[in-house]
Protein backbone atom coordinates (compact mmCIF):
# COMPACT_ATOMS: atom_id res chain seq x y z
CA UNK A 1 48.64 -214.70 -46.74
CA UNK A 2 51.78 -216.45 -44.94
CA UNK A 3 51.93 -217.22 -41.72
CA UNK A 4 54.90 -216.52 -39.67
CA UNK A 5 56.11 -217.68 -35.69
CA UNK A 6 57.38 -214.57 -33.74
CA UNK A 7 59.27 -216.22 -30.87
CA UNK A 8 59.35 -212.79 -28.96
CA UNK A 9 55.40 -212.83 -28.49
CA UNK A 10 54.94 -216.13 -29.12
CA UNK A 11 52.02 -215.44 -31.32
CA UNK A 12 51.30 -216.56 -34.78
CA UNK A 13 50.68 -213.58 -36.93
CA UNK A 14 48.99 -213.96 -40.30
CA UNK A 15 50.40 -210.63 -41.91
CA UNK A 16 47.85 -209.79 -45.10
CA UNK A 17 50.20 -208.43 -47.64
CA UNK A 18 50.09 -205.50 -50.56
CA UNK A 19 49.90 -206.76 -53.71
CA UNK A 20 53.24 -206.72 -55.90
CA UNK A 21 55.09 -207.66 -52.25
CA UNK A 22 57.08 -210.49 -52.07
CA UNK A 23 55.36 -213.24 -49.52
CA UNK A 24 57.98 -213.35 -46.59
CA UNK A 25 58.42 -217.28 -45.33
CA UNK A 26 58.40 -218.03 -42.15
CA UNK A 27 60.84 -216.40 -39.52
CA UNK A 28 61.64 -216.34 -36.16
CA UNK A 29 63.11 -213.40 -34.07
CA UNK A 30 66.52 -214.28 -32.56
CA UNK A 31 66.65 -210.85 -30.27
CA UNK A 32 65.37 -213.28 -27.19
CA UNK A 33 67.28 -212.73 -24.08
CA UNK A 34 66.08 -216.11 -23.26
CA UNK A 35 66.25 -218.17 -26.78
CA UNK A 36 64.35 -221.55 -27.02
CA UNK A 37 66.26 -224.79 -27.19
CA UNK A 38 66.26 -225.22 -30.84
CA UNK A 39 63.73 -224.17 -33.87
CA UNK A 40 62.85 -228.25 -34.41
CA UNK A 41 61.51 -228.60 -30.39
CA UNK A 42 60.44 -225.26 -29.61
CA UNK A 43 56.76 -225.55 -28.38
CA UNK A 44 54.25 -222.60 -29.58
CA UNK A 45 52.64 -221.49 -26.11
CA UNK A 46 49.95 -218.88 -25.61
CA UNK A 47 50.98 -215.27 -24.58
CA UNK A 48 49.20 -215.46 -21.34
CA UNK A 49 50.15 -211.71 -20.59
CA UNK A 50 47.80 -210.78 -23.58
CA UNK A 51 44.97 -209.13 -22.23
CA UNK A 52 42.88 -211.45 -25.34
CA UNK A 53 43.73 -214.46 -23.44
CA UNK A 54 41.18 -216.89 -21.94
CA UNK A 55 43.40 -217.32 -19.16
CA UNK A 56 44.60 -213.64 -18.75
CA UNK A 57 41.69 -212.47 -16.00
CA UNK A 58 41.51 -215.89 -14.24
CA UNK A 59 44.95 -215.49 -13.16
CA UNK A 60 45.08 -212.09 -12.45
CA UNK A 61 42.54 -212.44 -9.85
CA UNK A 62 43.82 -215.94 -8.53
CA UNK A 63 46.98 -214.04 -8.31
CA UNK A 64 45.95 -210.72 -6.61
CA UNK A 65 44.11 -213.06 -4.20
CA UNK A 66 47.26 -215.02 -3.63
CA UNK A 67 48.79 -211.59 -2.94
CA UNK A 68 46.14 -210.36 -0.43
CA UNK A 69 45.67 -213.45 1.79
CA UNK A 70 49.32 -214.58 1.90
CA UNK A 71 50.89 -211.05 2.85
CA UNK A 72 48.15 -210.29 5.74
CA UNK A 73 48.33 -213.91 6.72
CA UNK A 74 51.69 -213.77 6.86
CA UNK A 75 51.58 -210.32 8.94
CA UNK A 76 49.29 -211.50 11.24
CA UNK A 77 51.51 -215.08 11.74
CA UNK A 78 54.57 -213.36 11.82
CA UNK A 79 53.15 -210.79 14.93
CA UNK A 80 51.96 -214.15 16.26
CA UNK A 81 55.16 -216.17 16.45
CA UNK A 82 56.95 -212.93 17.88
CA UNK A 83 54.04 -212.13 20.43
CA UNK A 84 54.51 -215.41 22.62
CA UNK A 85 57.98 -215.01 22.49
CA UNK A 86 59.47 -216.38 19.20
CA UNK A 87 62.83 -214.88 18.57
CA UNK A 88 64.93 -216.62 16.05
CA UNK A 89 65.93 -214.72 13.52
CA UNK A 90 66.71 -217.51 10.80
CA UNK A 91 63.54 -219.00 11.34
CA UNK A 92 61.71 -215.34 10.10
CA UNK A 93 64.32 -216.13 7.17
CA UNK A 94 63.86 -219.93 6.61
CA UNK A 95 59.89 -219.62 6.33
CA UNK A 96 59.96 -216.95 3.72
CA UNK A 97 60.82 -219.58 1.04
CA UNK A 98 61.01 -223.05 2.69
CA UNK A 99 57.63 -223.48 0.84
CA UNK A 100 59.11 -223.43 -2.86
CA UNK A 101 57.81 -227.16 -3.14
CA UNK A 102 53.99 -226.03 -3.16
CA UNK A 103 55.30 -224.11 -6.72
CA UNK A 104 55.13 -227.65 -7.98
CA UNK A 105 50.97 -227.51 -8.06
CA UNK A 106 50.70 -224.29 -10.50
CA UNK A 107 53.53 -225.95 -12.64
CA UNK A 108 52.18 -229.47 -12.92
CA UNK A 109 48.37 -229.25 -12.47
CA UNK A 110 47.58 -227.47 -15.99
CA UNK A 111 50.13 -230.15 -17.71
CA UNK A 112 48.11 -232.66 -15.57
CA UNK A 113 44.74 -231.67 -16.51
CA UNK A 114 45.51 -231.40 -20.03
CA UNK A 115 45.33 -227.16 -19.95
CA UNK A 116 48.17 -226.66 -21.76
CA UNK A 117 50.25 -229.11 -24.18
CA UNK A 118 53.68 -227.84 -22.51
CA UNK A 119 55.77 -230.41 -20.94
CA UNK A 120 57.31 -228.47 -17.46
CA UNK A 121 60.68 -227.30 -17.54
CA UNK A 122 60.83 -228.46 -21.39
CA UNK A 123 62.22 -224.63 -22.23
CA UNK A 124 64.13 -224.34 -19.18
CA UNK A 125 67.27 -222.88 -20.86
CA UNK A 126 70.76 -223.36 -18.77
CA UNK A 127 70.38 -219.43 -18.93
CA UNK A 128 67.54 -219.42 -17.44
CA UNK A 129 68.76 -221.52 -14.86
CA UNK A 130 72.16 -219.25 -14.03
CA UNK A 131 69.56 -215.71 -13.62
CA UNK A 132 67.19 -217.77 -11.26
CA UNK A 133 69.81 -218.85 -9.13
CA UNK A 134 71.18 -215.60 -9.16
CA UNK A 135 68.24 -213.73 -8.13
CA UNK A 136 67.36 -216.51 -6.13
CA UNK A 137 70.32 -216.01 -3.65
CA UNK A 138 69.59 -211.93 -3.84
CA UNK A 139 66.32 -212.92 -2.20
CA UNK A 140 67.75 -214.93 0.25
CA UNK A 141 70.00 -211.99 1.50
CA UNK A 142 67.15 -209.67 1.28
CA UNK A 143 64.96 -211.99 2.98
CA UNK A 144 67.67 -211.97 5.84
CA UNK A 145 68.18 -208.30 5.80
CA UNK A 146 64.62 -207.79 6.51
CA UNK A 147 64.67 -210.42 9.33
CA UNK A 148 67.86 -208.59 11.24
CA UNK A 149 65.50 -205.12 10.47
CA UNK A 150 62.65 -206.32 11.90
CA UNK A 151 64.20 -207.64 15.27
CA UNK A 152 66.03 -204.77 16.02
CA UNK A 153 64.18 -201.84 14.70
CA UNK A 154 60.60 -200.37 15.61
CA UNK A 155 57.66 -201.00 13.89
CA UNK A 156 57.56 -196.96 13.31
CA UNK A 157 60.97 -197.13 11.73
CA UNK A 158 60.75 -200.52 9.59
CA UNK A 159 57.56 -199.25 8.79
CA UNK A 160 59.05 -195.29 7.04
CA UNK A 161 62.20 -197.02 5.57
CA UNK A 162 60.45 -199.86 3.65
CA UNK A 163 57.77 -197.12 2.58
CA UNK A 164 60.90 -195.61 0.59
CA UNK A 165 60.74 -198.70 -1.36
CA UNK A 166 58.33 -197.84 -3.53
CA UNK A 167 59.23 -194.54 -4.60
CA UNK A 168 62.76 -197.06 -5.79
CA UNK A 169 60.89 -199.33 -7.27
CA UNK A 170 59.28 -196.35 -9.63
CA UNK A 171 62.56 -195.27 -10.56
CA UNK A 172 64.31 -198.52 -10.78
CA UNK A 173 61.16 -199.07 -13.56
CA UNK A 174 62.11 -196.30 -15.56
CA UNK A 175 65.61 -197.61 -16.02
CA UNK A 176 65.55 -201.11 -16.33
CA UNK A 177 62.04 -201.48 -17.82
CA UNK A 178 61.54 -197.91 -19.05
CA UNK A 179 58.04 -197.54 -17.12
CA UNK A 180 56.46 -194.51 -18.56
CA UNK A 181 56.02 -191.68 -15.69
CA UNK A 182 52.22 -191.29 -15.91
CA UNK A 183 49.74 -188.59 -13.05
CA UNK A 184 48.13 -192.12 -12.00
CA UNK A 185 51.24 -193.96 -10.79
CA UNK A 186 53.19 -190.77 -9.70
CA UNK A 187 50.36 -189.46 -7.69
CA UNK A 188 49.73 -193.27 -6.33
CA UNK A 189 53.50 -193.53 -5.40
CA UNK A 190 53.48 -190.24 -3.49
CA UNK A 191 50.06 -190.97 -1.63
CA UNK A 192 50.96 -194.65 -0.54
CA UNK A 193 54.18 -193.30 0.45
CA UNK A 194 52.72 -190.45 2.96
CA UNK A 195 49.99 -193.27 3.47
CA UNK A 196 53.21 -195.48 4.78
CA UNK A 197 54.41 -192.10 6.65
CA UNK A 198 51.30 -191.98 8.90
CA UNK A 199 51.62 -195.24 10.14
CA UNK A 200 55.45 -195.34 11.12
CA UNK A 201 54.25 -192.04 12.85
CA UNK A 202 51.38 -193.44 14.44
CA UNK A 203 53.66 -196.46 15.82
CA UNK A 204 56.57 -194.22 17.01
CA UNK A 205 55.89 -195.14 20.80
CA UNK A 206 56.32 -198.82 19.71
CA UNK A 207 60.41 -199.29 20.40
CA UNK A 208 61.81 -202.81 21.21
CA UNK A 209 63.58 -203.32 24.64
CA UNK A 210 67.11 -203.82 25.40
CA UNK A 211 68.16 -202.84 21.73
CA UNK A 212 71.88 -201.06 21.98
CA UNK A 213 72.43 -198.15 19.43
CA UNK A 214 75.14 -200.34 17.50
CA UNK A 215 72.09 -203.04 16.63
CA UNK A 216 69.28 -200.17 15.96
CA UNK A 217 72.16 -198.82 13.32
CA UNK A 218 72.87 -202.49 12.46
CA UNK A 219 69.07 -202.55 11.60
CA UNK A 220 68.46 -199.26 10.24
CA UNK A 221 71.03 -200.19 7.20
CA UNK A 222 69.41 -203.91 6.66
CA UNK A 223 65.98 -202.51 6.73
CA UNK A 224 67.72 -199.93 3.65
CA UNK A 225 69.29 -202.60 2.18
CA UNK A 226 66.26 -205.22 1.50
CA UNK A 227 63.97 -202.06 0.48
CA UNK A 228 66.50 -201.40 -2.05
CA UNK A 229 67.56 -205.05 -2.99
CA UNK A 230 63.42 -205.84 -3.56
CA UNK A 231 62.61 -202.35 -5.54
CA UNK A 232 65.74 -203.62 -7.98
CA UNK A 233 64.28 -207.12 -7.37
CA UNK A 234 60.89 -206.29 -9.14
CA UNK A 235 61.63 -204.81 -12.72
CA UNK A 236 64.86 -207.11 -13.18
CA UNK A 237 62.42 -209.94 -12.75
CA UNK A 238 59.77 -207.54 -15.07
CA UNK A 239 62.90 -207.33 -17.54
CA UNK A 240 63.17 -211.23 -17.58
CA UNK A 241 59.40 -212.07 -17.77
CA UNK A 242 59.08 -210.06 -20.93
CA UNK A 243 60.86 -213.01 -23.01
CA UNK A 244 58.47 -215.22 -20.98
CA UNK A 245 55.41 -215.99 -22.38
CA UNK A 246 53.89 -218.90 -20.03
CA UNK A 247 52.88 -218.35 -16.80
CA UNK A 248 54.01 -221.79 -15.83
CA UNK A 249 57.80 -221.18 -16.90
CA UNK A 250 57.59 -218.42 -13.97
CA UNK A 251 56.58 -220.24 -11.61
CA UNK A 252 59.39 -222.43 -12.79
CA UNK A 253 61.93 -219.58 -12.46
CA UNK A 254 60.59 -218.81 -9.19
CA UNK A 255 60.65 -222.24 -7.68
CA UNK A 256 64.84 -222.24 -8.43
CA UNK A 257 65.03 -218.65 -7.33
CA UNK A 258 63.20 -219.78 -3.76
CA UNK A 259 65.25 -223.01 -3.65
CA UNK A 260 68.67 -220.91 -3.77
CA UNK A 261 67.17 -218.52 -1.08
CA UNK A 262 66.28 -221.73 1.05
CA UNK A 263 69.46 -223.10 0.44
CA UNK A 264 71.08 -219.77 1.59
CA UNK A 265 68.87 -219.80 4.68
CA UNK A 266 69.39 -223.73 5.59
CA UNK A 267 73.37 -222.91 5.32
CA UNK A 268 72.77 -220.12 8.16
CA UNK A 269 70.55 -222.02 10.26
CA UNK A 270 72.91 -225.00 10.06
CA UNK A 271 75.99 -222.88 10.84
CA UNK A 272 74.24 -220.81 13.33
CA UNK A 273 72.79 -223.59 15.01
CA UNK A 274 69.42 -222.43 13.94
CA UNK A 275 67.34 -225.85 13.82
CA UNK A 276 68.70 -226.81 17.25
CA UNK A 277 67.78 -223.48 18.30
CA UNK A 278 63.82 -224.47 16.85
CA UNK A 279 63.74 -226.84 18.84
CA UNK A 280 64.91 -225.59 22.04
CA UNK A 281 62.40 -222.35 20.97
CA UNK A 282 59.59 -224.49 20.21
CA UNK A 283 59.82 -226.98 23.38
CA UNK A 284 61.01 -224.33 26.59
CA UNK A 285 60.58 -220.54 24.77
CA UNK A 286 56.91 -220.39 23.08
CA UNK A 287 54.50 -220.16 25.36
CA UNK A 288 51.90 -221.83 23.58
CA UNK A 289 53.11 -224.99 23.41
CA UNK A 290 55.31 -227.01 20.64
CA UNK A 291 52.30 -227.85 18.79
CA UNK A 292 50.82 -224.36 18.26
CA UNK A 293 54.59 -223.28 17.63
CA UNK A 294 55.53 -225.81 14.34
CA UNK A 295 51.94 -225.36 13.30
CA UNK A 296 52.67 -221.45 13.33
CA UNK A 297 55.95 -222.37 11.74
CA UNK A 298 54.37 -224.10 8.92
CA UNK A 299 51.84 -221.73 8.65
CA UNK A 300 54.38 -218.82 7.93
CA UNK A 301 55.85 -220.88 5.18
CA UNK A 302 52.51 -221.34 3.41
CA UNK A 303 51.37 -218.16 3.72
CA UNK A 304 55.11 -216.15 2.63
CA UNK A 305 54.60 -218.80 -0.31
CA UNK A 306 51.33 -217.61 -1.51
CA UNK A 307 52.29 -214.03 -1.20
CA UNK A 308 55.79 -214.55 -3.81
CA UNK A 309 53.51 -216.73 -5.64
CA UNK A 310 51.02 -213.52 -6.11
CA UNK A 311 54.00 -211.27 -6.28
CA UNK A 312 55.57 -213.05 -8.87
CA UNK A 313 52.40 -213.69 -10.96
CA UNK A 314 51.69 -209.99 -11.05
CA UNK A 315 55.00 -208.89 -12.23
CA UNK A 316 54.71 -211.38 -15.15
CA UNK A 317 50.70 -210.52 -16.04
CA UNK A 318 51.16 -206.38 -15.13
CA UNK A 319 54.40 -204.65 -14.50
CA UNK A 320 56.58 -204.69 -11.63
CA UNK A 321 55.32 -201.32 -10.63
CA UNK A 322 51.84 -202.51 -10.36
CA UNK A 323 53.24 -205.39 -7.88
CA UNK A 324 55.11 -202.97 -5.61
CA UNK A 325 52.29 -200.97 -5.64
CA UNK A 326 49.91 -203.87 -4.77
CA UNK A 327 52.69 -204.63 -2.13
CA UNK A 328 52.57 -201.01 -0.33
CA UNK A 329 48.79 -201.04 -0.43
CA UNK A 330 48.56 -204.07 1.39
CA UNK A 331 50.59 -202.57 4.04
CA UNK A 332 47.52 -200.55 5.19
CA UNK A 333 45.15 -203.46 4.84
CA UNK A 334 47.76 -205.67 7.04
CA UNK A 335 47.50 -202.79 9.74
CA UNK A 336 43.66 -203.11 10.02
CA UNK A 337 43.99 -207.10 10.25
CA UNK A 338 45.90 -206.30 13.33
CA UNK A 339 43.31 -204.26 14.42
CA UNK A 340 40.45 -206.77 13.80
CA UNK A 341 42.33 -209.77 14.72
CA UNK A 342 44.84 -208.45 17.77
CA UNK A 343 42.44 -205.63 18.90
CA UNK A 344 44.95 -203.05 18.09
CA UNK A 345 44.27 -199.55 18.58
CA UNK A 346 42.61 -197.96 15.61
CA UNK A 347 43.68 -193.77 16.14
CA UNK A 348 43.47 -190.74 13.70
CA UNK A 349 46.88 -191.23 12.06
CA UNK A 350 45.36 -195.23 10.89
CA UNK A 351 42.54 -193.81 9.35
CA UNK A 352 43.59 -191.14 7.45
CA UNK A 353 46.58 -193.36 6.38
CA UNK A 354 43.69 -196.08 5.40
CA UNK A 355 42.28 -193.35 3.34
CA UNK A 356 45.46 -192.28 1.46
CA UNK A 357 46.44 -196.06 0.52
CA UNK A 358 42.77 -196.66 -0.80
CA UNK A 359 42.94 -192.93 -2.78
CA UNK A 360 46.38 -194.07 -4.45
CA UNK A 361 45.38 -197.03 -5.55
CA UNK A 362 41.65 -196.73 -7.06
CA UNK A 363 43.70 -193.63 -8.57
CA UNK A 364 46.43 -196.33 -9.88
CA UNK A 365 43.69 -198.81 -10.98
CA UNK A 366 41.77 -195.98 -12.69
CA UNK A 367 44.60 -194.83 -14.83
CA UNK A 368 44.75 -198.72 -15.57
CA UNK A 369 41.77 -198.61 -16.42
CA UNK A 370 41.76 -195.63 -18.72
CA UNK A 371 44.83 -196.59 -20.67
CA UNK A 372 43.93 -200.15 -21.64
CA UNK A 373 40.33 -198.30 -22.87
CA UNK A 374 43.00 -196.08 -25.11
CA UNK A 375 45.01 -198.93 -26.02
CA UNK A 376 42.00 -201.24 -27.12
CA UNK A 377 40.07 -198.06 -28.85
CA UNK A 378 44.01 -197.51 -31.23
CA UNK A 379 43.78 -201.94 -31.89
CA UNK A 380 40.01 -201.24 -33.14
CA UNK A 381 40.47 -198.37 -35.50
CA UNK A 382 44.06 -199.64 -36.21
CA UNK A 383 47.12 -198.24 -37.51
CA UNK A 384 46.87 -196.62 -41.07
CA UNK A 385 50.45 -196.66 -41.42
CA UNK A 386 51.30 -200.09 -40.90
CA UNK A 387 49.91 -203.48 -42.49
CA UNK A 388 46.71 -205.41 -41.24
CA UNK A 389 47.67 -207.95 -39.03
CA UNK A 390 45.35 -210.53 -37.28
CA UNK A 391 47.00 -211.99 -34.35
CA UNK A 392 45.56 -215.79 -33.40
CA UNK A 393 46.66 -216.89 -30.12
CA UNK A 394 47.61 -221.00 -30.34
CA UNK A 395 46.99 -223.25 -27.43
């Protein structure tokens, strides 16, 4: 019985073989898009997106929950800042990933309290680095795209054209990640999507004044342009994450990716005069105050933070299909936090759409559900085929 180091799962495998077989020695797999450093200091992590892992559940929920409260948090502060008369546009852009520095918690704390033996950023491939800055300034011209939508298009129309993003992300999936086309996701796709419908129809009266038809075009084509740019944006980052192993190596990647967006953004508001334009906003414009205005300021970054935080964390642990979906679900739940929190009205077309979103996804979580119970019923009775193999995860 020989042990051998798969560097694609990170696992060590202890393969039990026939007799009259030669004993293999120990290998590792070379067909990583993101190779380690060198076979003398590669570290042996745990395969956190093994549903076997300790830590698997933990951070799924601790990143679903990052998910929920930073998106409606970040709905509600974002309705906030523009209610009492915030307008800057590169500020909506700036806060989205000015908070990349709070990554440095999830990266350092398990080093710190001696959860994991992996030094951060000790596998941090030059690679690595060139795709996260990449990506990273994607996001920043997605996050601006869907700043210039949302100041010069209804909430109705922002509201049907980012819907369409989901029904991209499914088929970006199948390409990049090849995402098998199953009745749970396809049915959950379609009913988020009407669910999505309903609500720009419900908000149709809802049209911002003094907009000219050149900037509702100008928006119209942004608002396309970051639905698109994020539904590619999930399963490249899915595509990535599969040679990732360690949940703290993607919250490395997504701390670089954030601090190119940033950068992007602080070269706009620089150029644009945006941070004089903060200040001016924040003293004469707001009309709470300068104090309520850099604490809703701040607020926005924490809360955008948590939400790519939870984003990011369930790409790596799930699939990017199961974040977008997450993503469109919690467009309906945002919608009733403006009804609790800003008294909005609460009509026909919200509550059926409330219904549809929670439909698609128990239906989504279901077929979850059902599939793992398939997948973990074929690892019991195992393959007949194939050799035993006993798979110990190392710490």
């Amino acid at each position: 019985m020989t042990p051998s180091v798969n560097n694609h799962t990170t696992e060590i495998e202890f393969t039990h073989h026939r007799q009259g077989e030669e004993e293999e020695v120990p290998h590792l797999h070379a067909d990583s898009a993101l190779p380690m450093p060198n076979n003398t200091t590669m570290q042996v992590h745990a395969d956190q997106k093994s549903i076997t892992n300790k830590r698997y559940m933990p951070l799924l929920v601790i990143n679903y929950l990052c998910l929920f409260v930073g998106s409606l948090s970040a709905s509600l502060l974002s309705k906030y800042y523009f209610i009492h008369k915030g307008s800057s546009i590169w500020v909506s852009t700036w806060v989205q990933t000015a908070g990349f520095p709070l990554l440095i918690i999830p990266i350092s704390v398990p080093y710190l309290f001696n959860l994991t033996k992996r030094v951060p950023f000790t596998d941090f491939t030059p690679r690595m680095l060139v795709l996260s800055v990449s990506i990273g300034v994607m996001l920043g011209f997605n996050n601006l795209f869907f700043s210039w939508g949302n100041s010069y298009l209804p909430i109705s129309t922002s509201a049907l054209l980012l819907s369409s993003q989901l029904v991209f992300n499914l088929l970006f999936s199948v390409i990049i990640v090849k995402q098998k086309l199953t009745f749970s996701n396809v049915n959950c796709v379609i009913l988020l999507t009407l669910s999505s419908i309903l609500l720009a129809l419900d908000s149709s009266h809802e049209t911002p004044k003094g907009i000219t038809r050149k900037h509702y075009f100008f928006g119209f084509f942004c608002t396309i342009a970051a639905g698109l740019m994020f539904a590619f944006y999930l399963p490249l980052m899915e595509k990535i994450y599969k040679r990732v192993n360690c949940y703290e190596m993607v919250m490395e990647m997504q701390l670089v990716m954030e601090l190119a967006a940033t950068a992007l953004a602080t070269i706009g508001m620089a150029c644009g005069g945006g941070f004089a334009k903060m200040r001016v906003e924040s003293r004469m414009v707001f009309d709470k105050g300068s104090v309520v205005y850099w604490v809703t300021v701040m607020g926005n970054v924490v809360t955008w933070q948590l939400c790519f935080m939870g984003t990011a964390g369930m790409v790596f642990l799930t699939c990017s299909l199961t974040g977008g979906i997450c993503m469109t679900a919690l467009l309906s739940m945002n919608v009733l936090g403006g009804v609790v929190v800003y008294k909005d009205a609460f009509g026909g077309f919200k509550a059926i759409s409330t219904v549809l979103c929670i439909w698609g996804f128990l239906s989504y979580v279901y077929g979850i559900y059902k599939l793992n119970q398939k997948d973990q019923h074929k690892a019991l009775t195992g393959n007949k085929n194939k050799n035993d193999v006993v798979n110990i995860v190392a710490y």
